[in-house]
PDB file of N, CA and C in Angstrom:
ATOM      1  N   UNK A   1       7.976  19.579 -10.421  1.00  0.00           N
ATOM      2  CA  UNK A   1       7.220  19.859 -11.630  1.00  0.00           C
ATOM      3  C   UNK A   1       8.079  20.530 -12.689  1.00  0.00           C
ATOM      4  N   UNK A   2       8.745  21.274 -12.383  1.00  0.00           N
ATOM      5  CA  UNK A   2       9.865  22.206 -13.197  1.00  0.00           C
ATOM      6  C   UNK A   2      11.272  21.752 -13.684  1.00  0.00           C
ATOM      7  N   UNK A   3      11.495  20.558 -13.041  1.00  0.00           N
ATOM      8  CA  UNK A   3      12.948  19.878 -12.613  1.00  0.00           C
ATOM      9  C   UNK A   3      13.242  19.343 -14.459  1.00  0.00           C
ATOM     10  N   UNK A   4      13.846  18.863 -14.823  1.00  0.00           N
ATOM     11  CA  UNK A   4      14.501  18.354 -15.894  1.00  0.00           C
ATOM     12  C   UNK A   4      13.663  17.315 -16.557  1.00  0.00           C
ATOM     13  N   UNK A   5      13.579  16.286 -15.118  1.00  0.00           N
ATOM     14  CA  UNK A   5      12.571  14.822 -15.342  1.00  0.00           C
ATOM     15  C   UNK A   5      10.915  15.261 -14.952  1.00  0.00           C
ATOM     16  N   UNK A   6      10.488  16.149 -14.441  1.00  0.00           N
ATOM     17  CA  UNK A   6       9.395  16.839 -14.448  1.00  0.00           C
ATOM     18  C   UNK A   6       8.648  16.416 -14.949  1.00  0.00           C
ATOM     19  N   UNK A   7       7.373  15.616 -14.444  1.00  0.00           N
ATOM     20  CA  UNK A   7       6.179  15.006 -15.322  1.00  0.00           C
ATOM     21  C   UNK A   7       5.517  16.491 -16.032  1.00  0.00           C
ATOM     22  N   UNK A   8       4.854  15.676 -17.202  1.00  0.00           N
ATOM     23  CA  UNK A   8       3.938  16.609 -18.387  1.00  0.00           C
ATOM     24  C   UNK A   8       2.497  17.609 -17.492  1.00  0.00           C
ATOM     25  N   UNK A   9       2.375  16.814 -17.221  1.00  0.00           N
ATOM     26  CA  UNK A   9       1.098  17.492 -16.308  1.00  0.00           C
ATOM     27  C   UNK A   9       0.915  17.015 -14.720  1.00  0.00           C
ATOM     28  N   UNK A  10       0.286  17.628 -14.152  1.00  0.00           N
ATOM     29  CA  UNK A  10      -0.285  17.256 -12.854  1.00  0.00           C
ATOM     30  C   UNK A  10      -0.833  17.770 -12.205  1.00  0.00           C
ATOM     31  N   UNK A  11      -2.205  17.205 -11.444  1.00  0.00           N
ATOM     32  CA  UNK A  11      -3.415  17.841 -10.959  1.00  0.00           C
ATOM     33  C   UNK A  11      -3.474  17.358  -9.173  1.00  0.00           C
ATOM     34  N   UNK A  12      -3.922  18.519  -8.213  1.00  0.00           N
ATOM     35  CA  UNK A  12      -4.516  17.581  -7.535  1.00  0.00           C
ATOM     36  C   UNK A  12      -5.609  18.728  -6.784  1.00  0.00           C
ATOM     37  N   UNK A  13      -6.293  17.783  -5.718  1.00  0.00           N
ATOM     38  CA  UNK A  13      -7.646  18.604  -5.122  1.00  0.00           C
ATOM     39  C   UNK A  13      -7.509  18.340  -3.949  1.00  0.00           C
ATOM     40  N   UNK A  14      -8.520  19.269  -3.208  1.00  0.00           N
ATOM     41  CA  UNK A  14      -8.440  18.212  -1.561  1.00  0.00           C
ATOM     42  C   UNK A  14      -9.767  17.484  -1.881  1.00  0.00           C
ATOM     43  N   UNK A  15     -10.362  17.003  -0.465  1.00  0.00           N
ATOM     44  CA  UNK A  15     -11.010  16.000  -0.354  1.00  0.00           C
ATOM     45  C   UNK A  15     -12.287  16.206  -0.755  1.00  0.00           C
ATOM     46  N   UNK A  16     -12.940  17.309  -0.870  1.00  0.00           N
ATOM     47  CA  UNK A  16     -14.448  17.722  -1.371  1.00  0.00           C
ATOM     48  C   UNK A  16     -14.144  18.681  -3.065  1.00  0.00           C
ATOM     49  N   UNK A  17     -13.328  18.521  -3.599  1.00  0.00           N
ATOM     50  CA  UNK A  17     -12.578  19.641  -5.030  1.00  0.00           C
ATOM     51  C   UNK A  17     -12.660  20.831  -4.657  1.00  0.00           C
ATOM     52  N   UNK A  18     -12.962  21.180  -3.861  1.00  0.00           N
ATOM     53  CA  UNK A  18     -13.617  22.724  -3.626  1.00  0.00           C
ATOM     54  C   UNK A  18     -12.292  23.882  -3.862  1.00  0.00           C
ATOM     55  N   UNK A  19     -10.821  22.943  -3.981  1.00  0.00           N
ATOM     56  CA  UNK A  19      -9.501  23.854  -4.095  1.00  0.00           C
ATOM     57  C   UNK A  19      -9.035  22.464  -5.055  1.00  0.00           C
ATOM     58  N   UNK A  20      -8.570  23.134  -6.067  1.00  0.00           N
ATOM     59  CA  UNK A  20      -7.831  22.061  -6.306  1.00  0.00           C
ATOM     60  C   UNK A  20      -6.089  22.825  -7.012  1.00  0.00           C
ATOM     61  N   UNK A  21      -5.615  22.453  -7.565  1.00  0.00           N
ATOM     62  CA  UNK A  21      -4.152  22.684  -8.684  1.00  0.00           C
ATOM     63  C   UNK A  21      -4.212  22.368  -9.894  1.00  0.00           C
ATOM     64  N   UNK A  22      -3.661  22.809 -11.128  1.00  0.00           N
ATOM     65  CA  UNK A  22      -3.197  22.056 -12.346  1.00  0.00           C
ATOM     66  C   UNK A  22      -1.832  22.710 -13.304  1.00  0.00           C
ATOM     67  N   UNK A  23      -0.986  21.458 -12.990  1.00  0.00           N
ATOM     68  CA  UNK A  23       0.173  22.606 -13.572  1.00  0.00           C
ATOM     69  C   UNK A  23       1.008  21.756 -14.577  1.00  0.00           C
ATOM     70  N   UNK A  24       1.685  22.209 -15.514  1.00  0.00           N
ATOM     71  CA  UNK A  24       2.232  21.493 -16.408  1.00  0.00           C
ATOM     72  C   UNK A  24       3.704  22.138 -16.785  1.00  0.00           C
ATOM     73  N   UNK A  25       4.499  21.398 -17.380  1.00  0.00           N
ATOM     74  CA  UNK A  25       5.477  22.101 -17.754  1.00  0.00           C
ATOM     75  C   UNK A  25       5.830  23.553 -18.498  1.00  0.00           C
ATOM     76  N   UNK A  26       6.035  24.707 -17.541  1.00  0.00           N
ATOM     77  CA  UNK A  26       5.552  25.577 -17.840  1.00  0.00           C
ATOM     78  C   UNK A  26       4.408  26.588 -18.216  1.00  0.00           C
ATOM     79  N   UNK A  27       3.289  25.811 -17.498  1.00  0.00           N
ATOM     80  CA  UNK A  27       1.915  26.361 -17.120  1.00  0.00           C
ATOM     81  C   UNK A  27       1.422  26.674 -15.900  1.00  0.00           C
ATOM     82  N   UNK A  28       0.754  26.829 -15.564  1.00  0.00           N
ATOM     83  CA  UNK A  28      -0.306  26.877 -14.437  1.00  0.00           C
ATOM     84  C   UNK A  28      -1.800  27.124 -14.283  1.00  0.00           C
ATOM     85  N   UNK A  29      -2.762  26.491 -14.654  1.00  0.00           N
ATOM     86  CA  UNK A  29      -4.201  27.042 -14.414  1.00  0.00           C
ATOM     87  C   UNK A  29      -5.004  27.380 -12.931  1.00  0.00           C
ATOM     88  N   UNK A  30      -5.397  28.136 -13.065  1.00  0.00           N
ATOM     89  CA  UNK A  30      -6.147  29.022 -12.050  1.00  0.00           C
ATOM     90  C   UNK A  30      -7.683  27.932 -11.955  1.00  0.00           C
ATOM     91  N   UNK A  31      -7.217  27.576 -10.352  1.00  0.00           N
ATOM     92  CA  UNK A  31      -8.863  27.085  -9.792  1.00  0.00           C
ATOM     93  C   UNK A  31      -9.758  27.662 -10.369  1.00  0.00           C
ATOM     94  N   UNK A  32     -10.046  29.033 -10.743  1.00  0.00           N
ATOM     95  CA  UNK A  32     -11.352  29.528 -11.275  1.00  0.00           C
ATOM     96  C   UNK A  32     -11.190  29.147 -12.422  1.00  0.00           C
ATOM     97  N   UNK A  33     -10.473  28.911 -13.191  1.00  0.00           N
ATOM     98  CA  UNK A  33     -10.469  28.422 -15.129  1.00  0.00           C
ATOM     99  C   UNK A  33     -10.311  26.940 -15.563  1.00  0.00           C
ATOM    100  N   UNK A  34     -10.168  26.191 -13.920  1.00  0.00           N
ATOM    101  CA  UNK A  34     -10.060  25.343 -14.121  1.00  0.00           C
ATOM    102  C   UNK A  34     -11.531  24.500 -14.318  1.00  0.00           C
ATOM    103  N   UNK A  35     -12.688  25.472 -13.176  1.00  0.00           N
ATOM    104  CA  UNK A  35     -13.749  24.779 -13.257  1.00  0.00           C
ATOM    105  C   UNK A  35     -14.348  25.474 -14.602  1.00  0.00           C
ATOM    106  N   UNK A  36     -14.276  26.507 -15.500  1.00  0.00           N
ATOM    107  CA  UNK A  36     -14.487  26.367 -16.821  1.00  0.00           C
ATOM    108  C   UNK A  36     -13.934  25.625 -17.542  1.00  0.00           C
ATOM    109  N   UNK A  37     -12.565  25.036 -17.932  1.00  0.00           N
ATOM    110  CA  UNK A  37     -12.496  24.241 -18.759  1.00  0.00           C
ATOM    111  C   UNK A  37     -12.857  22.978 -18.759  1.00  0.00           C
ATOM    112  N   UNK A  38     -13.509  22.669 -17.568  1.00  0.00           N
ATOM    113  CA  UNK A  38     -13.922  20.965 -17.141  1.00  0.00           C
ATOM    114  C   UNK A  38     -15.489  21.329 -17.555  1.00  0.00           C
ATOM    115  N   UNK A  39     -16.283  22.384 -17.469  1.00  0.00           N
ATOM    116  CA  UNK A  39     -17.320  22.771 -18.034  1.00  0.00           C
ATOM    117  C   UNK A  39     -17.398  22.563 -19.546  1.00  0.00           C
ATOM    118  N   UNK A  40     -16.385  23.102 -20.260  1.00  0.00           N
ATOM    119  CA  UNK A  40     -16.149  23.059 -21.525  1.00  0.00           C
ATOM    120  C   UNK A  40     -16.460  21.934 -22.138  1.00  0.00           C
ATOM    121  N   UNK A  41     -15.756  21.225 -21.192  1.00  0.00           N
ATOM    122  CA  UNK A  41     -15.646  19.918 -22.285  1.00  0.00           C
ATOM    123  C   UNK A  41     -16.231  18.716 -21.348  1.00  0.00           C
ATOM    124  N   UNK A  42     -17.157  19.026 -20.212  1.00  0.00           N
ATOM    125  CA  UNK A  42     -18.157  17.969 -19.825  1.00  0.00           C
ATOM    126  C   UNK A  42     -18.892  16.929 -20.495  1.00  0.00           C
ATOM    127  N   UNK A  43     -19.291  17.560 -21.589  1.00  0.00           N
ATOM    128  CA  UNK A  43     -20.007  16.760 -22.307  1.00  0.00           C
ATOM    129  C   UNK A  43     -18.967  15.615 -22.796  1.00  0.00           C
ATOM    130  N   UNK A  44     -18.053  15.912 -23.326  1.00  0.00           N
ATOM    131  CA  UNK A  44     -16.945  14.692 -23.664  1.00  0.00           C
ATOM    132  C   UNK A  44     -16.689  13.784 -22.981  1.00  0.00           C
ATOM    133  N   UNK A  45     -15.960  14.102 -21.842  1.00  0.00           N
ATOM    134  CA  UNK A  45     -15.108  13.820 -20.738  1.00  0.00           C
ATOM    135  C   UNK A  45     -15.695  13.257 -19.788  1.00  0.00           C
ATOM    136  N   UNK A  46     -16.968  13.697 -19.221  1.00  0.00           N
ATOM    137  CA  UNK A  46     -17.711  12.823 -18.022  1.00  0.00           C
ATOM    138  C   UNK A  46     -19.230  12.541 -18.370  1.00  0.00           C
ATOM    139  N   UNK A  47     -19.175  11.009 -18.440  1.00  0.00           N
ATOM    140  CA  UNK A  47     -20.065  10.351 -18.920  1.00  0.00           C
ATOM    141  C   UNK A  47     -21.704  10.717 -18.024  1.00  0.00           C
ATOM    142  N   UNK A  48     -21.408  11.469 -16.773  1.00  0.00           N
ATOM    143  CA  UNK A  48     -22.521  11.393 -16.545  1.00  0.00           C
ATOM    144  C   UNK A  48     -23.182  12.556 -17.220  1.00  0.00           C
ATOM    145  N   UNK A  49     -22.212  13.500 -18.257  1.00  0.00           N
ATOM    146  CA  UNK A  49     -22.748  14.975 -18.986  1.00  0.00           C
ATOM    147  C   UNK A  49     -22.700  14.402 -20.484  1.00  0.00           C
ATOM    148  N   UNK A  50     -22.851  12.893 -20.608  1.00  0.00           N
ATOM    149  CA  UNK A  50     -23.021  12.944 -21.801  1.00  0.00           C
ATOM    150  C   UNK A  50     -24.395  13.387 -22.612  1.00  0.00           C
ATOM    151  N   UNK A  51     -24.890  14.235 -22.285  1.00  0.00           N
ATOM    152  CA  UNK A  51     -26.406  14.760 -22.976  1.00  0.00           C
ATOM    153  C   UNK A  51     -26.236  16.529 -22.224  1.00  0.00           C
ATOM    154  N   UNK A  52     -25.066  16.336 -21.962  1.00  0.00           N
ATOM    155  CA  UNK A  52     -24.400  17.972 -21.925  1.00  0.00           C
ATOM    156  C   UNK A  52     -25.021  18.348 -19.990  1.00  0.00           C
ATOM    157  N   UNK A  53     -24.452  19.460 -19.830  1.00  0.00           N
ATOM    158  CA  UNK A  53     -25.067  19.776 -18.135  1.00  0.00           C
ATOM    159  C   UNK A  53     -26.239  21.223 -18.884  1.00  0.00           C
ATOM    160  N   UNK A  54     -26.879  21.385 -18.050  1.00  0.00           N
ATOM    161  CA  UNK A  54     -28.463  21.616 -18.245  1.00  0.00           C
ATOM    162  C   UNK A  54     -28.087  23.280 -17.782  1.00  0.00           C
ATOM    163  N   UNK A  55     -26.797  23.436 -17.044  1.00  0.00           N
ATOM    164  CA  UNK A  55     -26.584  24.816 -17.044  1.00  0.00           C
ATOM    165  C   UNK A  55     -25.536  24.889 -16.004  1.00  0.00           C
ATOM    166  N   UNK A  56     -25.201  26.533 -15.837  1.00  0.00           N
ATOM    167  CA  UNK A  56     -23.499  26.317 -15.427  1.00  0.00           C
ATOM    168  C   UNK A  56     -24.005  27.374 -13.549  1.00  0.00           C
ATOM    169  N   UNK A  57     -23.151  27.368 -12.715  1.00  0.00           N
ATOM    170  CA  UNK A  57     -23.109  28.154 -11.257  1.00  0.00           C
ATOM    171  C   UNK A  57     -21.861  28.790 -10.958  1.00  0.00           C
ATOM    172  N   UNK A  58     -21.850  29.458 -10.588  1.00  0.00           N
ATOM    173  CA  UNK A  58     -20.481  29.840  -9.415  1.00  0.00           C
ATOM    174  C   UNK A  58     -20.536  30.761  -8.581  1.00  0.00           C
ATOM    175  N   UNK A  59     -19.607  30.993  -7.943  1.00  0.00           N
ATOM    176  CA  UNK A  59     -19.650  31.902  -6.485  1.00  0.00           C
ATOM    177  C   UNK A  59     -19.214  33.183  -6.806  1.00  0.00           C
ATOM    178  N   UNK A  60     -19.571  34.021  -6.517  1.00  0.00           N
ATOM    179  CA  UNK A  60     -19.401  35.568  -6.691  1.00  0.00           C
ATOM    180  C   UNK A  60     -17.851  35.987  -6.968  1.00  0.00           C
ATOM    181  N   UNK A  61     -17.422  35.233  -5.996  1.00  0.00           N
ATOM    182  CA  UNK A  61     -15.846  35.607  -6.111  1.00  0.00           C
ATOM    183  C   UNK A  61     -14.681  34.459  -7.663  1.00  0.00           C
ATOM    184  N   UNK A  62     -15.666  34.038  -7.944  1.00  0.00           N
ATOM    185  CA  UNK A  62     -14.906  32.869  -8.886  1.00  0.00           C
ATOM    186  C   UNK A  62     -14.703  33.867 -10.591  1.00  0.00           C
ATOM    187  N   UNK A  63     -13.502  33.758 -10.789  1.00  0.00           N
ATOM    188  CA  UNK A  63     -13.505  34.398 -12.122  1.00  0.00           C
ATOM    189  C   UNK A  63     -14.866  34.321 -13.187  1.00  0.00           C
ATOM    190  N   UNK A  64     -14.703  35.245 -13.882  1.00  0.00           N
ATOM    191  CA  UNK A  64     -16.085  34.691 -15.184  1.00  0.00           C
ATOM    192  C   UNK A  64     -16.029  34.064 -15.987  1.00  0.00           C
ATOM    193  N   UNK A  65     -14.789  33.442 -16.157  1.00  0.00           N
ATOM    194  CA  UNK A  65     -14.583  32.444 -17.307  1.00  0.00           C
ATOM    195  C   UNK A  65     -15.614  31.889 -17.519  1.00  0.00           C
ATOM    196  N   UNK A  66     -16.576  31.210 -16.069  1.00  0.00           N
ATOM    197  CA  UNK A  66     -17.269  29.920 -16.682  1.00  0.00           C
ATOM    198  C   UNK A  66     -18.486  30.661 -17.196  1.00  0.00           C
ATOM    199  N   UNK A  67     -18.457  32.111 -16.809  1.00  0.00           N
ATOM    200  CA  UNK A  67     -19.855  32.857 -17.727  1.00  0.00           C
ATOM    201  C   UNK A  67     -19.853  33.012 -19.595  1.00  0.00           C
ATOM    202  N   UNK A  68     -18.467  32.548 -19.411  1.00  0.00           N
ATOM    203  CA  UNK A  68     -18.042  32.803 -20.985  1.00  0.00           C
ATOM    204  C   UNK A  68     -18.756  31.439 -21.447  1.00  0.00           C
ATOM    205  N   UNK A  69     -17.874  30.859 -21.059  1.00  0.00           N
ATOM    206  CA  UNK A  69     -18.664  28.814 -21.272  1.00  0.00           C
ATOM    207  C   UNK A  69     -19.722  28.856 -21.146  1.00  0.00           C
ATOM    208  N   UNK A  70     -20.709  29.093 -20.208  1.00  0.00           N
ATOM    209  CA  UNK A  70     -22.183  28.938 -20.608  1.00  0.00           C
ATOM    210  C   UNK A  70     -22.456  30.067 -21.841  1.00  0.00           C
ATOM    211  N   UNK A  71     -22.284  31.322 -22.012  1.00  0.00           N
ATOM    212  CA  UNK A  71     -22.725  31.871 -23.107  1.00  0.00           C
ATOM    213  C   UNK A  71     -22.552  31.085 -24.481  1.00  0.00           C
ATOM    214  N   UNK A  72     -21.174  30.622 -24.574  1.00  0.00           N
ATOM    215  CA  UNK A  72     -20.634  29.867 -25.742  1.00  0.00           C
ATOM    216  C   UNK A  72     -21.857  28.716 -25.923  1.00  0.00           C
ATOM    217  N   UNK A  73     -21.650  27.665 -24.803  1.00  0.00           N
ATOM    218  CA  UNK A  73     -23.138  26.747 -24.913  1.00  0.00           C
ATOM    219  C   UNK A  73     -23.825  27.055 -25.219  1.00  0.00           C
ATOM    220  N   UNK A  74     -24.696  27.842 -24.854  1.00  0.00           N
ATOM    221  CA  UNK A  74     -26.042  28.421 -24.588  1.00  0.00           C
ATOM    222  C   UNK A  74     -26.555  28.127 -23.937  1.00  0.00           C
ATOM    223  N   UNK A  75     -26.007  28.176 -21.856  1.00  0.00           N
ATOM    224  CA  UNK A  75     -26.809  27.051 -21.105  1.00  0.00           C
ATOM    225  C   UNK A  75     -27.083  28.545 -20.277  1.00  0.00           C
ATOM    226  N   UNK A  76     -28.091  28.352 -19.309  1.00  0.00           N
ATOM    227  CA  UNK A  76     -28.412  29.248 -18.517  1.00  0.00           C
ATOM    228  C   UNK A  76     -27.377  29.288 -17.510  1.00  0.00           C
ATOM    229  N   UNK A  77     -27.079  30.459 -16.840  1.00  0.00           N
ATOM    230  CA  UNK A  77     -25.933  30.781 -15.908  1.00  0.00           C
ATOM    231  C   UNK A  77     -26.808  31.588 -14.460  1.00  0.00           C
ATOM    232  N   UNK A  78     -25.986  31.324 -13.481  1.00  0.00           N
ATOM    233  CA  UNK A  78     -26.308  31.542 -12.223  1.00  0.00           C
ATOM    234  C   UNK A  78     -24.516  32.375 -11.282  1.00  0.00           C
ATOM    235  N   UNK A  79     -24.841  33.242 -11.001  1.00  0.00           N
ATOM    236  CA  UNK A  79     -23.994  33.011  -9.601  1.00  0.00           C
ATOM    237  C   UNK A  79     -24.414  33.863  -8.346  1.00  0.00           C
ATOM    238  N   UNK A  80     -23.975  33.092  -7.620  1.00  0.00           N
ATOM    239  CA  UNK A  80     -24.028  32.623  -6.255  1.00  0.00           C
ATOM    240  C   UNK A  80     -23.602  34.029  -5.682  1.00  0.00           C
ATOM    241  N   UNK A  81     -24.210  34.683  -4.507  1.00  0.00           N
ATOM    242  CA  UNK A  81     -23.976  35.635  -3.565  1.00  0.00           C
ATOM    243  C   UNK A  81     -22.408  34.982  -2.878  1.00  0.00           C
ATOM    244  N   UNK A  82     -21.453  35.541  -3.000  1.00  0.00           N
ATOM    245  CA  UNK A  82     -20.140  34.928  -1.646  1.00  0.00           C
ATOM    246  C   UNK A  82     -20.543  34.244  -0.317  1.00  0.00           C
ATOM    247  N   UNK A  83     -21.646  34.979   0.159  1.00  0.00           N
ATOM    248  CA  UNK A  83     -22.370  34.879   1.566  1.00  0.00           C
ATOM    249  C   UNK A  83     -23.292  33.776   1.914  1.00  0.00           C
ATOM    250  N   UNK A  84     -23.785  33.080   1.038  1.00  0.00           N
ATOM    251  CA  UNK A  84     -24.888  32.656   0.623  1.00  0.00           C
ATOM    252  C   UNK A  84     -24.287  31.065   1.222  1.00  0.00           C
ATOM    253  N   UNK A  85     -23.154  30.924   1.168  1.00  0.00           N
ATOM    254  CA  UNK A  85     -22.612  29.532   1.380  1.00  0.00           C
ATOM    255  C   UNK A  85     -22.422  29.073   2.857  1.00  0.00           C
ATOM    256  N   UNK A  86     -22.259  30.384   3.691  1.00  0.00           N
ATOM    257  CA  UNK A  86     -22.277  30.641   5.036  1.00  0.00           C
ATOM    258  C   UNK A  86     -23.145  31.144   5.832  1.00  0.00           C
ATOM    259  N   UNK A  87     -24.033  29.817   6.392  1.00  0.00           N
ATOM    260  CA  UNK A  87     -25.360  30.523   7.256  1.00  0.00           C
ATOM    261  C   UNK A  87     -25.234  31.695   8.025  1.00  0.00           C
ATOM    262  N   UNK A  88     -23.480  31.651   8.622  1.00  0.00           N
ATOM    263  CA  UNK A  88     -23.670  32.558   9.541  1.00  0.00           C
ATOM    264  C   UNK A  88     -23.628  34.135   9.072  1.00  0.00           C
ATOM    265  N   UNK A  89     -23.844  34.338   7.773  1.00  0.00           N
ATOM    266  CA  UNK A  89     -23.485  35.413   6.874  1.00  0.00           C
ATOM    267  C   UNK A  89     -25.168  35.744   5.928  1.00  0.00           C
ATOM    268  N   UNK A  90     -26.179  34.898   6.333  1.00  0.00           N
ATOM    269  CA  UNK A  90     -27.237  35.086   5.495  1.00  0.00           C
ATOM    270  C   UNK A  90     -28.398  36.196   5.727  1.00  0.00           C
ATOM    271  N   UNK A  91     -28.096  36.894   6.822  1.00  0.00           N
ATOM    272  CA  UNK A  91     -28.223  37.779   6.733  1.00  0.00           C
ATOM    273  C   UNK A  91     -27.832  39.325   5.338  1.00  0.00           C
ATOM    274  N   UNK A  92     -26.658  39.462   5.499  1.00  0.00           N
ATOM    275  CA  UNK A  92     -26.231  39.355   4.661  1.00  0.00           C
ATOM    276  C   UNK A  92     -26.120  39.752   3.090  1.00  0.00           C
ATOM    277  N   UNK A  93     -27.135  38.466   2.798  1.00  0.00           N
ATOM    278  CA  UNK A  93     -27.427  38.044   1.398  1.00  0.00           C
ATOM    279  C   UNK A  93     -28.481  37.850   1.155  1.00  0.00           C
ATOM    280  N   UNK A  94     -29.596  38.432   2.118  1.00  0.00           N
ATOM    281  CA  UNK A  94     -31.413  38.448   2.101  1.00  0.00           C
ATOM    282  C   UNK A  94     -31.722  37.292   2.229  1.00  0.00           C
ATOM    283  N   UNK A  95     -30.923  36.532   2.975  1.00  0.00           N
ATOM    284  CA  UNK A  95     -31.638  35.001   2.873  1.00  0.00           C
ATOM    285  C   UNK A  95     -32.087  34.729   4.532  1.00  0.00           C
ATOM    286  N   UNK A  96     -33.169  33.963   4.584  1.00  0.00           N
ATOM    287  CA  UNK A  96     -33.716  33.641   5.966  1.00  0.00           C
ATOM    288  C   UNK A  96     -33.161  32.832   6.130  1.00  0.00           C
ATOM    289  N   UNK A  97     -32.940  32.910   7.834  1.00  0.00           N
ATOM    290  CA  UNK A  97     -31.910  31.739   8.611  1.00  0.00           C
ATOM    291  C   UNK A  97     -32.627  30.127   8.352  1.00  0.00           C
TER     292      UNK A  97
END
């Protein structure tokens, strides 16, 4: 990525996005800013948000960027207990098994 001939950009994820990369010549974005800026610009970019997404989520531990992006929208915002994703933790997070 850094080398001389070094492509401009490049992304990748594993098999469910749940981790992904994005790095460019002399950049790097952070998994958590990454799922805000794909928020950002949903409506553009993926045809199934062409009438915009109806509101934004994330996990406790995920930066707030994307709380910034929904405020900017004006979409309703949610996040997620850390625990909440792991039955064996729902205790927990007041949630019944």
């Amino acid at each position: 990525m850094y080398g001389d001939n070094g492509p401009d950009f490049g992304a990748a994820s594993d098999g469910d996005g749940d981790r992904n990369m994005i790095l460019g010549k002399g950049f790097f974005i952070t998994p958590s800013d990454s799922v805000a800026i794909i928020a950002a610009n949903a409506q553009k970019a993926i045809p199934y948000f062409q009438n915009g997404p109806k509101g934004l989520a994330r996990s406790m531990p995920t930066s707030g960027a994307l709380d910034r992006v929904a405020e900017k929208l004006g979409l309703p915002f949610f996040e997620n207990d850390k625990f909440s994703e792991n039955p064996n933790y729902s205790s927990q997070c007041g949630q019944s098994a």
